[in-house]
PDB file of N, CA and C in Angstrom:
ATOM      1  N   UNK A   1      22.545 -91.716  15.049  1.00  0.00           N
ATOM      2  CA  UNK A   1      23.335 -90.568  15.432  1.00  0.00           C
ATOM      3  C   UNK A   1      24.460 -90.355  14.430  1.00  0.00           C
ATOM      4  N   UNK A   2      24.537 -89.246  14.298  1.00  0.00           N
ATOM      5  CA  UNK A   2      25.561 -88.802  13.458  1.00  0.00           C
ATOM      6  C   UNK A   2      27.092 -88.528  13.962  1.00  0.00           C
ATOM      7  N   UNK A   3      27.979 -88.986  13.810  1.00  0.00           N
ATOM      8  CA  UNK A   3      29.566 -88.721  14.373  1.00  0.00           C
ATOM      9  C   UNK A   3      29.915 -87.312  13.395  1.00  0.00           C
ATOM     10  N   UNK A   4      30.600 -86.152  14.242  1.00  0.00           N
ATOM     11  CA  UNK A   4      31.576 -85.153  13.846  1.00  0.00           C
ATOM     12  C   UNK A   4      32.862 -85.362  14.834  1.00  0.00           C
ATOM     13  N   UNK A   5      33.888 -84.891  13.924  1.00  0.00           N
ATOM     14  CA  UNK A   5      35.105 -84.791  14.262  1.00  0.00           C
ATOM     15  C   UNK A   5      35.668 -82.935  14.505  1.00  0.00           C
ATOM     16  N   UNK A   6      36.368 -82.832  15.755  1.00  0.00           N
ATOM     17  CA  UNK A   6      35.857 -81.526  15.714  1.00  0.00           C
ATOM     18  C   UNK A   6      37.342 -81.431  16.294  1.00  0.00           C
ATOM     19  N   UNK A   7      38.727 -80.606  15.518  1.00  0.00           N
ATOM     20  CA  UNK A   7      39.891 -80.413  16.060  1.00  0.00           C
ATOM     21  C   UNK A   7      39.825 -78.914  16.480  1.00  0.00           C
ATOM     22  N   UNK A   8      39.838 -78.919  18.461  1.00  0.00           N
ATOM     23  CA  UNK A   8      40.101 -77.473  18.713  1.00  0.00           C
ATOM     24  C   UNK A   8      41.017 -76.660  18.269  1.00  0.00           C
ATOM     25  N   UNK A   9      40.653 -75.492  19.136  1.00  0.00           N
ATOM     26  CA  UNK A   9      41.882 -74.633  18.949  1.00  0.00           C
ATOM     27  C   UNK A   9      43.322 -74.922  19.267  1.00  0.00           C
ATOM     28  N   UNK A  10      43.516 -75.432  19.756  1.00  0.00           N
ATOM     29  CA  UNK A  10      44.871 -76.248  20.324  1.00  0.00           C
ATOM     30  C   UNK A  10      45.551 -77.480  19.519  1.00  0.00           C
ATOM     31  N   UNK A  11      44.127 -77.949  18.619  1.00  0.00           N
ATOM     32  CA  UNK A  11      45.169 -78.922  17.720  1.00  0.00           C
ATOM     33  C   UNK A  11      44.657 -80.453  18.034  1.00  0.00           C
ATOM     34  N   UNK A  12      44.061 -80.377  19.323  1.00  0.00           N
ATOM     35  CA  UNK A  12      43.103 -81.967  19.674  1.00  0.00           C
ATOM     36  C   UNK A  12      42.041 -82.051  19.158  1.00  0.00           C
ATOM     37  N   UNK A  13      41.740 -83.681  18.968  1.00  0.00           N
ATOM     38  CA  UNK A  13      40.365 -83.944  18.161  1.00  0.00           C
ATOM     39  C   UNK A  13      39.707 -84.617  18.851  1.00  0.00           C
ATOM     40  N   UNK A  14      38.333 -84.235  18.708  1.00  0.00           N
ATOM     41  CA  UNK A  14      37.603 -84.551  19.653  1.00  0.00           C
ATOM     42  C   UNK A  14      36.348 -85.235  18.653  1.00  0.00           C
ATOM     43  N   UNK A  15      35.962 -85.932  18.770  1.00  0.00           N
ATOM     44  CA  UNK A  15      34.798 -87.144  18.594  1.00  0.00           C
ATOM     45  C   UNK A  15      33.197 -86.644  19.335  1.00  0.00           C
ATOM     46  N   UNK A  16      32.142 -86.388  18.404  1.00  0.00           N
ATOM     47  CA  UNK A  16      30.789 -86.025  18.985  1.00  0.00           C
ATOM     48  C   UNK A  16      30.076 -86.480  18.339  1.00  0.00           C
ATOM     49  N   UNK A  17      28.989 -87.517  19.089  1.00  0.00           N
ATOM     50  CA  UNK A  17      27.871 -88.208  18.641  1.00  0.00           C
ATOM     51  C   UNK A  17      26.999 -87.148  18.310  1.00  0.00           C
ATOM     52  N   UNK A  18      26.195 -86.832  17.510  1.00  0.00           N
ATOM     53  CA  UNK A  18      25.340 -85.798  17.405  1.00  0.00           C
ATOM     54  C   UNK A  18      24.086 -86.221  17.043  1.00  0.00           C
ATOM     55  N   UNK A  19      23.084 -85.594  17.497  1.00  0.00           N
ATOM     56  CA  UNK A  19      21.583 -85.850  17.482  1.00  0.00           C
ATOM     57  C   UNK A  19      21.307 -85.436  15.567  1.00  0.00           C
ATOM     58  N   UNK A  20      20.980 -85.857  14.729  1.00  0.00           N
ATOM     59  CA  UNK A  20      20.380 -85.398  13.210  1.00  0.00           C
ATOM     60  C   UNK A  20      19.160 -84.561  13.754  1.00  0.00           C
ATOM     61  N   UNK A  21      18.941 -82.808  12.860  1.00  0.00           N
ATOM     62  CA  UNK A  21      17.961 -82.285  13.112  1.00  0.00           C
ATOM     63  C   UNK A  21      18.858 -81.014  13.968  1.00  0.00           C
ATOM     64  N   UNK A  22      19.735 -81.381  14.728  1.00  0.00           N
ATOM     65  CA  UNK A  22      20.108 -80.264  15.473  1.00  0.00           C
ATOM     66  C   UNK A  22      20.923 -79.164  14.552  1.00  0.00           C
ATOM     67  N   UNK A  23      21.420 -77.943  15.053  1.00  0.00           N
ATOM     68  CA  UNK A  23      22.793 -77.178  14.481  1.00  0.00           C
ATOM     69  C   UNK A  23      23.984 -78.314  14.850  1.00  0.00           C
ATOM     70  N   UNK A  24      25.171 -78.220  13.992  1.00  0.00           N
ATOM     71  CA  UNK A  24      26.555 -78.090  14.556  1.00  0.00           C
ATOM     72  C   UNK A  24      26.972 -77.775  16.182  1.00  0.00           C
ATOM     73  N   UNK A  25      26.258 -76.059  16.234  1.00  0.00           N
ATOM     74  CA  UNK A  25      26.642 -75.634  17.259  1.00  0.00           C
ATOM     75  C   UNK A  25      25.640 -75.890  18.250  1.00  0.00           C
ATOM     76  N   UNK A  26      24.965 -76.746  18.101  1.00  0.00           N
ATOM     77  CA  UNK A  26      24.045 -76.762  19.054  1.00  0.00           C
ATOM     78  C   UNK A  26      24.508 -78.528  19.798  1.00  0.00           C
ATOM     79  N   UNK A  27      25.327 -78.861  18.838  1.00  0.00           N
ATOM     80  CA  UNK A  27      25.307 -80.551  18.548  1.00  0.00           C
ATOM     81  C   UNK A  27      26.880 -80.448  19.861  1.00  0.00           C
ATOM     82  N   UNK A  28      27.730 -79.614  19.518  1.00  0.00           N
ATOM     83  CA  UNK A  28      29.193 -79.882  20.066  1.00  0.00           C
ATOM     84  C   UNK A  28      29.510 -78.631  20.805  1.00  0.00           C
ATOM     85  N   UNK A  29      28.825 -77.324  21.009  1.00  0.00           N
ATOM     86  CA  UNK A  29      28.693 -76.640  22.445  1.00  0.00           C
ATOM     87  C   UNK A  29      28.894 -76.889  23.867  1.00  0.00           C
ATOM     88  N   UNK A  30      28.427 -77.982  24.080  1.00  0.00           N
ATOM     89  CA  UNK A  30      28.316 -78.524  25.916  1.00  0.00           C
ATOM     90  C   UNK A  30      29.709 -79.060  25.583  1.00  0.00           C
ATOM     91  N   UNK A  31      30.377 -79.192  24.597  1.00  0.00           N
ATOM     92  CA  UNK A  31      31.444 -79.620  24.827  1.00  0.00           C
ATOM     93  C   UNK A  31      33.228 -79.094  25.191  1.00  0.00           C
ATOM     94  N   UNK A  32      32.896 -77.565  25.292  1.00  0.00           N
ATOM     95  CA  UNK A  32      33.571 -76.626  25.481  1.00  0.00           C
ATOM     96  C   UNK A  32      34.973 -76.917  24.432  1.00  0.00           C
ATOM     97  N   UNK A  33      34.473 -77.055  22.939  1.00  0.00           N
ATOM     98  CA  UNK A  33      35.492 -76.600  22.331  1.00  0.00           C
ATOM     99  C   UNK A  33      35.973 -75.614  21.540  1.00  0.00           C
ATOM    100  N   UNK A  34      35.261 -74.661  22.331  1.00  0.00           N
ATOM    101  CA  UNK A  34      35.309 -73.234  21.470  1.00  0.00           C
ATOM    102  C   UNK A  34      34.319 -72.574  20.838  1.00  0.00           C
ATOM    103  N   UNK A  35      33.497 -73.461  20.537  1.00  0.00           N
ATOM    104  CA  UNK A  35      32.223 -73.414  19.413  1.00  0.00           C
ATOM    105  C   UNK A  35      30.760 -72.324  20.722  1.00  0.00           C
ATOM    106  N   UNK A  36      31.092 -70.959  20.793  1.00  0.00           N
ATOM    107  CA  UNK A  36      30.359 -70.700  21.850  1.00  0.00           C
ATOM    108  C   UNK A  36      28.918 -70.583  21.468  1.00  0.00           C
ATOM    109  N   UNK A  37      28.360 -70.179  20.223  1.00  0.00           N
ATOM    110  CA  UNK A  37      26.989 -69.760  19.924  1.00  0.00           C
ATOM    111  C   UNK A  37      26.238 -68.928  20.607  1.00  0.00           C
ATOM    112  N   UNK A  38      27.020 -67.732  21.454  1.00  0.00           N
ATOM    113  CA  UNK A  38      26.119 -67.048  21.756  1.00  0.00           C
ATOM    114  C   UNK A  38      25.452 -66.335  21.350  1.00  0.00           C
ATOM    115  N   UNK A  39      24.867 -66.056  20.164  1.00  0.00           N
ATOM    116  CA  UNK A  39      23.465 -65.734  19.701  1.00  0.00           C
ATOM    117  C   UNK A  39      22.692 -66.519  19.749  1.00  0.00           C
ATOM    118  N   UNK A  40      22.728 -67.957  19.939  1.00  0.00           N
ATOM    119  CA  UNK A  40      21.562 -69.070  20.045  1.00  0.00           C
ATOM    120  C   UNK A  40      21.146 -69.394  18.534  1.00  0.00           C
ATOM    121  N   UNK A  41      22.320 -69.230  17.679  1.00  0.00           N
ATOM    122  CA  UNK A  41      21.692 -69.632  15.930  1.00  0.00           C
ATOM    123  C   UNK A  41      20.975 -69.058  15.473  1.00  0.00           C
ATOM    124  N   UNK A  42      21.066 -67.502  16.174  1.00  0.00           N
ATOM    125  CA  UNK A  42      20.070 -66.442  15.233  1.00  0.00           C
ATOM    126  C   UNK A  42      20.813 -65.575  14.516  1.00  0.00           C
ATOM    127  N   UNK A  43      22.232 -65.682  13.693  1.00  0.00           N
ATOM    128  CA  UNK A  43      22.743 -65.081  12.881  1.00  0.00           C
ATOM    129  C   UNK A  43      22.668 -63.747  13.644  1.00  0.00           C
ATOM    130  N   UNK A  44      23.523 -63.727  14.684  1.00  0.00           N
ATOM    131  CA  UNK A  44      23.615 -62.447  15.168  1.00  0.00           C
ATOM    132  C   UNK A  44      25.034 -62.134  15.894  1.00  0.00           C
ATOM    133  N   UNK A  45      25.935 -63.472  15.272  1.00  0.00           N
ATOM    134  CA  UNK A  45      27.274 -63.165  15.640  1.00  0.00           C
ATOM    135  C   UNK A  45      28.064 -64.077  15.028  1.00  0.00           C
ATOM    136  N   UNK A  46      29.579 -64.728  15.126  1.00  0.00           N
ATOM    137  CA  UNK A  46      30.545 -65.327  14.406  1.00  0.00           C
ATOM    138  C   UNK A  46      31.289 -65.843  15.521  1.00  0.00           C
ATOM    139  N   UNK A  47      30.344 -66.422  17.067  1.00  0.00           N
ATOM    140  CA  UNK A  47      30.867 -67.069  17.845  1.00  0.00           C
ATOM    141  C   UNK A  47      30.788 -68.652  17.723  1.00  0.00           C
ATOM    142  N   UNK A  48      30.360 -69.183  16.253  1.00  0.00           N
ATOM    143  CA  UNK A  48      30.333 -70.209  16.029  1.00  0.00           C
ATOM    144  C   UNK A  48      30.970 -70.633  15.039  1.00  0.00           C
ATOM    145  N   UNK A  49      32.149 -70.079  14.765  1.00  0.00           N
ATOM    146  CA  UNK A  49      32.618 -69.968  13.256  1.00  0.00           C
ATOM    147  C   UNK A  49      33.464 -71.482  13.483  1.00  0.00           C
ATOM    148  N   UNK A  50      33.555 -71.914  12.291  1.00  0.00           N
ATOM    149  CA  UNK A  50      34.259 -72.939  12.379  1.00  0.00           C
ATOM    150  C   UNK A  50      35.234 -73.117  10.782  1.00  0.00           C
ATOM    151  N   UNK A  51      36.116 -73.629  10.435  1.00  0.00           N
ATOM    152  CA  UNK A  51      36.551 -74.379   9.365  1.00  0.00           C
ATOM    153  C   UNK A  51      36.077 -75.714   9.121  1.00  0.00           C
ATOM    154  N   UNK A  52      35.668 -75.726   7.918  1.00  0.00           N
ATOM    155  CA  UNK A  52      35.059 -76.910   7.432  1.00  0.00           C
ATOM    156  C   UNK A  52      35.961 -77.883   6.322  1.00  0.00           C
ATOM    157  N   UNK A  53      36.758 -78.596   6.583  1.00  0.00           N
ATOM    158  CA  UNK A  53      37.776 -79.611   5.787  1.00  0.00           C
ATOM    159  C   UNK A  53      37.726 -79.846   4.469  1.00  0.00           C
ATOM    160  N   UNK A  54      38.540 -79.416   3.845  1.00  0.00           N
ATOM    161  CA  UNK A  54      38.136 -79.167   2.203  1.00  0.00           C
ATOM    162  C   UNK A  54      37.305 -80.083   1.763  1.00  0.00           C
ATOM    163  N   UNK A  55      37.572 -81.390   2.611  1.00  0.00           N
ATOM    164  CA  UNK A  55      37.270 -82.661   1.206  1.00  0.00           C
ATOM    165  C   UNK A  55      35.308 -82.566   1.489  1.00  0.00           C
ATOM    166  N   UNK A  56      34.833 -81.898   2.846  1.00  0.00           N
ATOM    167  CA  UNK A  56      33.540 -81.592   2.874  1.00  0.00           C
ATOM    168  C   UNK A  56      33.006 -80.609   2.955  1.00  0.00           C
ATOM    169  N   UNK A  57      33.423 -79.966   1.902  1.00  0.00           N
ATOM    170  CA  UNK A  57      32.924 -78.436   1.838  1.00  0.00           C
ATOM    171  C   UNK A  57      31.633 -78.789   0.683  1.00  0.00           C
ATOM    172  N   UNK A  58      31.557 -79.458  -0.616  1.00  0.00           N
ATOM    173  CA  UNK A  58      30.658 -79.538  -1.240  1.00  0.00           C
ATOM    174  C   UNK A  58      29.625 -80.400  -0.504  1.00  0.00           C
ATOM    175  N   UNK A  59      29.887 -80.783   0.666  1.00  0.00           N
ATOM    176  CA  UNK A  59      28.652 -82.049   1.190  1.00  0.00           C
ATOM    177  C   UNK A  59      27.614 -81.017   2.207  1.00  0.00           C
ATOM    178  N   UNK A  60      28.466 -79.661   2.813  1.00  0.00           N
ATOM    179  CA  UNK A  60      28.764 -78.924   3.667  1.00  0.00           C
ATOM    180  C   UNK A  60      27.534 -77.548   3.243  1.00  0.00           C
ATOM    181  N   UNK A  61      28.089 -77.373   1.859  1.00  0.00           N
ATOM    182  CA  UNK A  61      27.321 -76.530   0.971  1.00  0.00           C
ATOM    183  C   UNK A  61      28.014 -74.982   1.588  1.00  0.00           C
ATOM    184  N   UNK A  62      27.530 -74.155   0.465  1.00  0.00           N
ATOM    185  CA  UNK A  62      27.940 -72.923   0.601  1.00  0.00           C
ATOM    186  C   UNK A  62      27.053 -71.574   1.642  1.00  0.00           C
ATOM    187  N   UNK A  63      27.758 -70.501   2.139  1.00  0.00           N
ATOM    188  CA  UNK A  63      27.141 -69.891   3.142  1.00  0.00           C
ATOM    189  C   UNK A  63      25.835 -69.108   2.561  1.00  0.00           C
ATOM    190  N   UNK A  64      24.518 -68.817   3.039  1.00  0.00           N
ATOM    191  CA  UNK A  64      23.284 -68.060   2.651  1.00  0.00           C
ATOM    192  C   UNK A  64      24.219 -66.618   2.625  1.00  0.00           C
ATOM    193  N   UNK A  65      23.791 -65.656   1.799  1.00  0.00           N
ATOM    194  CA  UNK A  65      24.062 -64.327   2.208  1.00  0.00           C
ATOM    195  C   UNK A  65      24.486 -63.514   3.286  1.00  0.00           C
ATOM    196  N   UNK A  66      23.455 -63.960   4.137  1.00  0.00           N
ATOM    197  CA  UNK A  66      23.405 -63.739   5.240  1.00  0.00           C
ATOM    198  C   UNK A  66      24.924 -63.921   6.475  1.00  0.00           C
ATOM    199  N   UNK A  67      24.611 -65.465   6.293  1.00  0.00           N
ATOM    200  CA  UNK A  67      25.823 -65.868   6.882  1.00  0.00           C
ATOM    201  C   UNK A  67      27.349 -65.758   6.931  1.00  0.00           C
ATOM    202  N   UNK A  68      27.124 -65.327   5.072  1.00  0.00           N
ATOM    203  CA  UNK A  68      28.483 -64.348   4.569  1.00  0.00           C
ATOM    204  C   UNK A  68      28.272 -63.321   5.119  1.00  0.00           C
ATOM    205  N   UNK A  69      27.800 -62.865   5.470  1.00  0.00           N
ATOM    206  CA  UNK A  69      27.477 -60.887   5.661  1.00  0.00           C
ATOM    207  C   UNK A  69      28.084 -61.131   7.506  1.00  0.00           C
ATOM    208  N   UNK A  70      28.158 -62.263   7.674  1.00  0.00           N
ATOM    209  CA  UNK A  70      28.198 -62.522   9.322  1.00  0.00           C
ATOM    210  C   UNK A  70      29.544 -62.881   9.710  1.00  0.00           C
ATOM    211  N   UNK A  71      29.872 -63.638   8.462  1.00  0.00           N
ATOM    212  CA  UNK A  71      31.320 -64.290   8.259  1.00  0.00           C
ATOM    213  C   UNK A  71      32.308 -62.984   8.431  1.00  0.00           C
ATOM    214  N   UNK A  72      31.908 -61.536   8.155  1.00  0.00           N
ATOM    215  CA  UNK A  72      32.801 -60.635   7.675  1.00  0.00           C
ATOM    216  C   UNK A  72      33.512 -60.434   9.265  1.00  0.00           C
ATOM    217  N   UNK A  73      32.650 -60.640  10.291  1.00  0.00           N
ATOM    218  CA  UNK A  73      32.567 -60.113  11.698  1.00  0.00           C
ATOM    219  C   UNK A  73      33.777 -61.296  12.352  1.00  0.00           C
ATOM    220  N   UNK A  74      33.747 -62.139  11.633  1.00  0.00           N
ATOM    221  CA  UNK A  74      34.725 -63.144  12.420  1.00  0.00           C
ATOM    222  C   UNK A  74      36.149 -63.148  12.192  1.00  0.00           C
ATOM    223  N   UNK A  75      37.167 -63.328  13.137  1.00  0.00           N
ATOM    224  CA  UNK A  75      38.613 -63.716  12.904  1.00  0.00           C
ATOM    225  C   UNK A  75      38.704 -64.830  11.622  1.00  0.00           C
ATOM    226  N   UNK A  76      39.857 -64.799  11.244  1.00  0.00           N
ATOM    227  CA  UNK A  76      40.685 -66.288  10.122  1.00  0.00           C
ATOM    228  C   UNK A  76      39.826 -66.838   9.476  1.00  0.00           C
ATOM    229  N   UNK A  77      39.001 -65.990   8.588  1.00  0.00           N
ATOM    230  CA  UNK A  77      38.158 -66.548   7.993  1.00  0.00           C
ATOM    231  C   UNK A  77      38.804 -66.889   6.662  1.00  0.00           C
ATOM    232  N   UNK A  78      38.256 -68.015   5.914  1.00  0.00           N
ATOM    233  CA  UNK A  78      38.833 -68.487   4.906  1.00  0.00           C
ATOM    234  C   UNK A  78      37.720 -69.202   3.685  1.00  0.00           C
ATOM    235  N   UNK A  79      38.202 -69.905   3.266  1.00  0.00           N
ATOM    236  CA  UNK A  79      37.192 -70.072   2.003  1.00  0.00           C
ATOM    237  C   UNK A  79      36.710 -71.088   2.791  1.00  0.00           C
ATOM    238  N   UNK A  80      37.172 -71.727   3.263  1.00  0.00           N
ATOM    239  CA  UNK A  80      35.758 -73.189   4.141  1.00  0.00           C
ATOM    240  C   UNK A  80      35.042 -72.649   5.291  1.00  0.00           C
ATOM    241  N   UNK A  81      35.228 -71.908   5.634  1.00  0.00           N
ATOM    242  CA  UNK A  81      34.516 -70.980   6.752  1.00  0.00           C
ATOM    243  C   UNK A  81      33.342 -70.819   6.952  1.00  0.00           C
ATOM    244  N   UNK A  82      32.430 -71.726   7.839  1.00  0.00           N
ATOM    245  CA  UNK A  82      30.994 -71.407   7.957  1.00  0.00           C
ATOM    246  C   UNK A  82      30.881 -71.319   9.643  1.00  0.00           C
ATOM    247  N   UNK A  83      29.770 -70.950   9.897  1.00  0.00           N
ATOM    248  CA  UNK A  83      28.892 -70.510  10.915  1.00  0.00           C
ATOM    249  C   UNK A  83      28.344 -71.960  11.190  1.00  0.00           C
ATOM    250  N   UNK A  84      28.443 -72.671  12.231  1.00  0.00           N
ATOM    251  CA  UNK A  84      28.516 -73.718  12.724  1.00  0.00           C
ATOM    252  C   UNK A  84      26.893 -73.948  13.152  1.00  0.00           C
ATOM    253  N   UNK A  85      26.036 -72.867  13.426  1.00  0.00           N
ATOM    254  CA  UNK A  85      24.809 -72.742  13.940  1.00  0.00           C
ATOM    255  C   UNK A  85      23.849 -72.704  13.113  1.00  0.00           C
ATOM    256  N   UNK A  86      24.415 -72.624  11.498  1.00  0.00           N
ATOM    257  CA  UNK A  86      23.747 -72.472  10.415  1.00  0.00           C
ATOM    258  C   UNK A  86      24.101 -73.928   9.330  1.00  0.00           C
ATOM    259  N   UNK A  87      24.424 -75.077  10.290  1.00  0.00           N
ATOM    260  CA  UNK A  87      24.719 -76.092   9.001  1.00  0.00           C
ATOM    261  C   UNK A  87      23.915 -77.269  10.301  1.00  0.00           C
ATOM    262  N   UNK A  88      22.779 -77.998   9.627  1.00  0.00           N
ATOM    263  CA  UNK A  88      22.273 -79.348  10.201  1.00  0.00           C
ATOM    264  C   UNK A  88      22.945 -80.043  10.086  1.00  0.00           C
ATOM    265  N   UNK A  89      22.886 -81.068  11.452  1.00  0.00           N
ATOM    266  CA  UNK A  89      23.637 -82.375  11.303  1.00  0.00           C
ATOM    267  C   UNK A  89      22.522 -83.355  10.654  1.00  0.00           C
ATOM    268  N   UNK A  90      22.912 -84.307   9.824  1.00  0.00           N
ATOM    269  CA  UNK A  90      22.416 -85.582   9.241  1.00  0.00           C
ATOM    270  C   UNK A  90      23.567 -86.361   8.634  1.00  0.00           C
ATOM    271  N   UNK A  91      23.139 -87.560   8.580  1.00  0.00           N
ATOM    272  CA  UNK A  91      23.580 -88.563   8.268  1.00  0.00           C
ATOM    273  C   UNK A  91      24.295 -88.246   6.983  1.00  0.00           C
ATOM    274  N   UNK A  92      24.072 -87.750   6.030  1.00  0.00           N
ATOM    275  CA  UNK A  92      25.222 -87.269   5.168  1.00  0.00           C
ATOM    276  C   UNK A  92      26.442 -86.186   5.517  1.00  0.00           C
ATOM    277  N   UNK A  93      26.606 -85.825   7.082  1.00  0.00           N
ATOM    278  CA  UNK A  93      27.226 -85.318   7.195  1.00  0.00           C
ATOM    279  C   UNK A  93      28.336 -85.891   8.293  1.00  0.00           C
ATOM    280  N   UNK A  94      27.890 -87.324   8.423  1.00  0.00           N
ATOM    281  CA  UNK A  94      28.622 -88.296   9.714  1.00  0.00           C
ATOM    282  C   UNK A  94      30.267 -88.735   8.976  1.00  0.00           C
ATOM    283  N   UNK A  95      30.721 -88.492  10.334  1.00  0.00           N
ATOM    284  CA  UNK A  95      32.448 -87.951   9.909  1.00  0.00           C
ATOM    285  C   UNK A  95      32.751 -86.869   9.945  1.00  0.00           C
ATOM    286  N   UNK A  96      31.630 -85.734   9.288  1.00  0.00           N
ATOM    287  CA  UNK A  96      32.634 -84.367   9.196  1.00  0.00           C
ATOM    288  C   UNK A  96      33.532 -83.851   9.900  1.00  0.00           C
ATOM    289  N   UNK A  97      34.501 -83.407   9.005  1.00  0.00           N
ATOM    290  CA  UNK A  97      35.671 -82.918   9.987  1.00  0.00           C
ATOM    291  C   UNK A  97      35.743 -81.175   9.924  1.00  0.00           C
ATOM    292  N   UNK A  98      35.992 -81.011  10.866  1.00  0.00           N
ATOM    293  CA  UNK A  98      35.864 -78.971  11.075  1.00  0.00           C
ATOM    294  C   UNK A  98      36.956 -78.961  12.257  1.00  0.00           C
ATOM    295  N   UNK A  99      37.346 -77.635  12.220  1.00  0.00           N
ATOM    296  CA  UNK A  99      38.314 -76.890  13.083  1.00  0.00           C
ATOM    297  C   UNK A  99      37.557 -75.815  13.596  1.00  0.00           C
ATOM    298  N   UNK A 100      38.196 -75.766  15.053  1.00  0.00           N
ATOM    299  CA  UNK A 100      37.768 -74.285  15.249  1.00  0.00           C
ATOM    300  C   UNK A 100      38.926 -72.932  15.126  1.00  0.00           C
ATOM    301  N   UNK A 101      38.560 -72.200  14.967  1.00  0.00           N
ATOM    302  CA  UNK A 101      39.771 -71.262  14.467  1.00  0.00           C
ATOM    303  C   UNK A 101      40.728 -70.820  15.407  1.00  0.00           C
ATOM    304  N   UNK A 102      41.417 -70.449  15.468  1.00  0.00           N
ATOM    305  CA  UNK A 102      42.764 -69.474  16.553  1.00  0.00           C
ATOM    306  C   UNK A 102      42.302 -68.323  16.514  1.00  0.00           C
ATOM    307  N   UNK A 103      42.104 -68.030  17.768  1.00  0.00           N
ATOM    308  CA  UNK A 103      41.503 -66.794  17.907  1.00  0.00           C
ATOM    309  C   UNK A 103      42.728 -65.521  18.431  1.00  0.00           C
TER     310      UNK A 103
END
């Protein structure tokens, strides 16, 4: 299992074992920290937006077109800014740290 570190909107950090293979947002959802995904990870909204922690943005990788084109739709978006429903968890990604934004 893969560990993410996930500081809400409020500023607390919260700790999630995550299944490898899943989304982000599919991984830390049941956990009501903001991360809503209601499109279900079909790039059809920016209810999964998250900040992604500088120091893992190259591990993190950059957004598809698409996901930029999706990014435009969301609040406080910034240069680490991805779509939470569009990044797999794996083992090279255990630790990551992300925020969810202030809405």
């Amino acid at each position: 299992m893969t560990t993410l570190q996930v500081i809400d909107a409020s500023g607390r950090n919260h700790t999630v074992d995550a299944i490898d293979g899943l989304s982000v947002m599919e991984a830390t959802r049941a956990f009501d920290l903001g991360i809503a995904g209601e499109c279900e990870g079909s790039l059809a909204c920016a209810t999964c937006h998250v900040w992604i922690d500088d120091a893992w943005k190259p591990r993190v990788g950059e957004p598809s077109a698409q996901e930029a084109e999706m990014l435009d739709c969301a609040f406080n978006v910034r240069e680490t800014s991805r779509l939470s429903c569009q990044i797999r968890v794996s083992p090279d990604l255990d630790g990551l740290l992300m925020s969810v934004p202030h809405k």
